[in-house]
Protein backbone atom coordinates (compact mmCIF):
# COMPACT_ATOMS: atom_id res chain seq x y z
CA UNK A 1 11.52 -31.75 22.95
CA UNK A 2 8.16 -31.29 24.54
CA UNK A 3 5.09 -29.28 22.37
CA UNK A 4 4.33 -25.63 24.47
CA UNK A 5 0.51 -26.03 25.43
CA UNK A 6 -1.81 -23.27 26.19
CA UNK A 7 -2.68 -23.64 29.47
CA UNK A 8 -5.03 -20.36 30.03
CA UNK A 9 -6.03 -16.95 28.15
CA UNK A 10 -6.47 -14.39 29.73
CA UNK A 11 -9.18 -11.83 28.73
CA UNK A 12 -9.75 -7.91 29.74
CA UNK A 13 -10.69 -4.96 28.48
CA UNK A 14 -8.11 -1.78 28.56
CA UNK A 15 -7.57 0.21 31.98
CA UNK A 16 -6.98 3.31 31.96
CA UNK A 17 -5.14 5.02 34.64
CA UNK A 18 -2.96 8.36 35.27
CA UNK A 19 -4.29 11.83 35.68
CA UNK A 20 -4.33 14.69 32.49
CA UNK A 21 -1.93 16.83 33.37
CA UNK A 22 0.38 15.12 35.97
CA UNK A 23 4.08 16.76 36.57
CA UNK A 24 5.07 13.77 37.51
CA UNK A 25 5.75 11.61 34.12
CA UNK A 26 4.68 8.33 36.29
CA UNK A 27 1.30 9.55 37.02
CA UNK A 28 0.52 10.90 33.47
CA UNK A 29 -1.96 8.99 31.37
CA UNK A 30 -1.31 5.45 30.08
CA UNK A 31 -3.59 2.41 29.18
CA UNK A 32 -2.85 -1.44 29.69
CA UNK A 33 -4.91 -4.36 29.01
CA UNK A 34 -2.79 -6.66 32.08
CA UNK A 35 -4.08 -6.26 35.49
CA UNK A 36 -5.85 -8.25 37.72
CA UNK A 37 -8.95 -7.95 39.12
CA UNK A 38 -11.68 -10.46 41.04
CA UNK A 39 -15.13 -11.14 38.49
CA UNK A 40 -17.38 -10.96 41.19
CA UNK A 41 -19.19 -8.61 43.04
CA UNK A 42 -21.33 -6.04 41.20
CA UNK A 43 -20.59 -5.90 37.34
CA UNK A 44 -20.68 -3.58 34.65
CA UNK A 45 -23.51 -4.76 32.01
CA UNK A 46 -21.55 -3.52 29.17
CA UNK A 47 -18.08 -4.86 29.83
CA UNK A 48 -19.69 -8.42 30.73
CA UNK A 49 -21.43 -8.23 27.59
CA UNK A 50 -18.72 -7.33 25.15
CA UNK A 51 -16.18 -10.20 27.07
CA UNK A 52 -19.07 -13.06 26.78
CA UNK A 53 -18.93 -12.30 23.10
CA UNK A 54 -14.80 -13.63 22.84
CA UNK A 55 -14.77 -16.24 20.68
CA UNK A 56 -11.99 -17.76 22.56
CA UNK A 57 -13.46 -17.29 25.87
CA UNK A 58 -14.62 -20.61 27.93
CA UNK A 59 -18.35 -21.44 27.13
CA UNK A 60 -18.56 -21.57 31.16
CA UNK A 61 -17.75 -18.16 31.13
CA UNK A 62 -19.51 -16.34 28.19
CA UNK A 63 -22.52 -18.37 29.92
CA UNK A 64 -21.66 -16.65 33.57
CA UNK A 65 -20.97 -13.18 31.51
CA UNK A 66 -23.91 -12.97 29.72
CA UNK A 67 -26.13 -13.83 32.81
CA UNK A 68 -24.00 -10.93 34.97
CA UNK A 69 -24.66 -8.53 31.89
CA UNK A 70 -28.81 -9.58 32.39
CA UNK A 71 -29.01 -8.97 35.52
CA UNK A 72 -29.38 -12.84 36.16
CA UNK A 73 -27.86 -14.37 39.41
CA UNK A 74 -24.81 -16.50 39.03
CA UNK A 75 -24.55 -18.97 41.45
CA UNK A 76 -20.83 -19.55 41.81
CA UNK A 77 -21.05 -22.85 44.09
CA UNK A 78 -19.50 -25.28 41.35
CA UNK A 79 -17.02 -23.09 40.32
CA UNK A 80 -15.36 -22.69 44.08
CA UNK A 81 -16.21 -26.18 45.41
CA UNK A 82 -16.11 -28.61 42.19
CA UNK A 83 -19.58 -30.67 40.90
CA UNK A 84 -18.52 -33.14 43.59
CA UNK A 85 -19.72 -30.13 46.06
């Protein structure tokens, strides 16, 4: 029998989503940490901050975080087309 291996983590921070109040029981509030969303565009300081500091996170990403969280540019080139370019 084969060892299970870890292929990825996958990191967030808790959504929150519903409205206070709702009749409907679906749209009341509720919290989840598993959704997807694309890291790119413009992002929050704070949140890149506080997921650059998981432990378990890739060094290539706490690197790309913490930039995003100063305001740095990331260039995302090797991440989309490889170091061979």
């Amino acid at each position: 029998m084969r060892e299970p291996v870890l292929a990825a983590i996958q990191v967030s921070l808790p959504k929150h989503f519903g409205q206070e109040g709702a009749a409907d029981p679906m749209d009341r509030p509720w919290t989840t940490g598993f959704y997807k969303e694309p890291v790119r565009g413009k992002a929050d300081a704070a949140a890149a901050r506080e997921l650059a500091a998981v432990p378990l996170l890739a060094e290539s990403w706490q690197t790309t975080l913490t930039r995003r969280a100063h305001k740095q540019t990331v260039d995302s080139r090797p991440r989309l087309t490889g170091e061979n370019g």
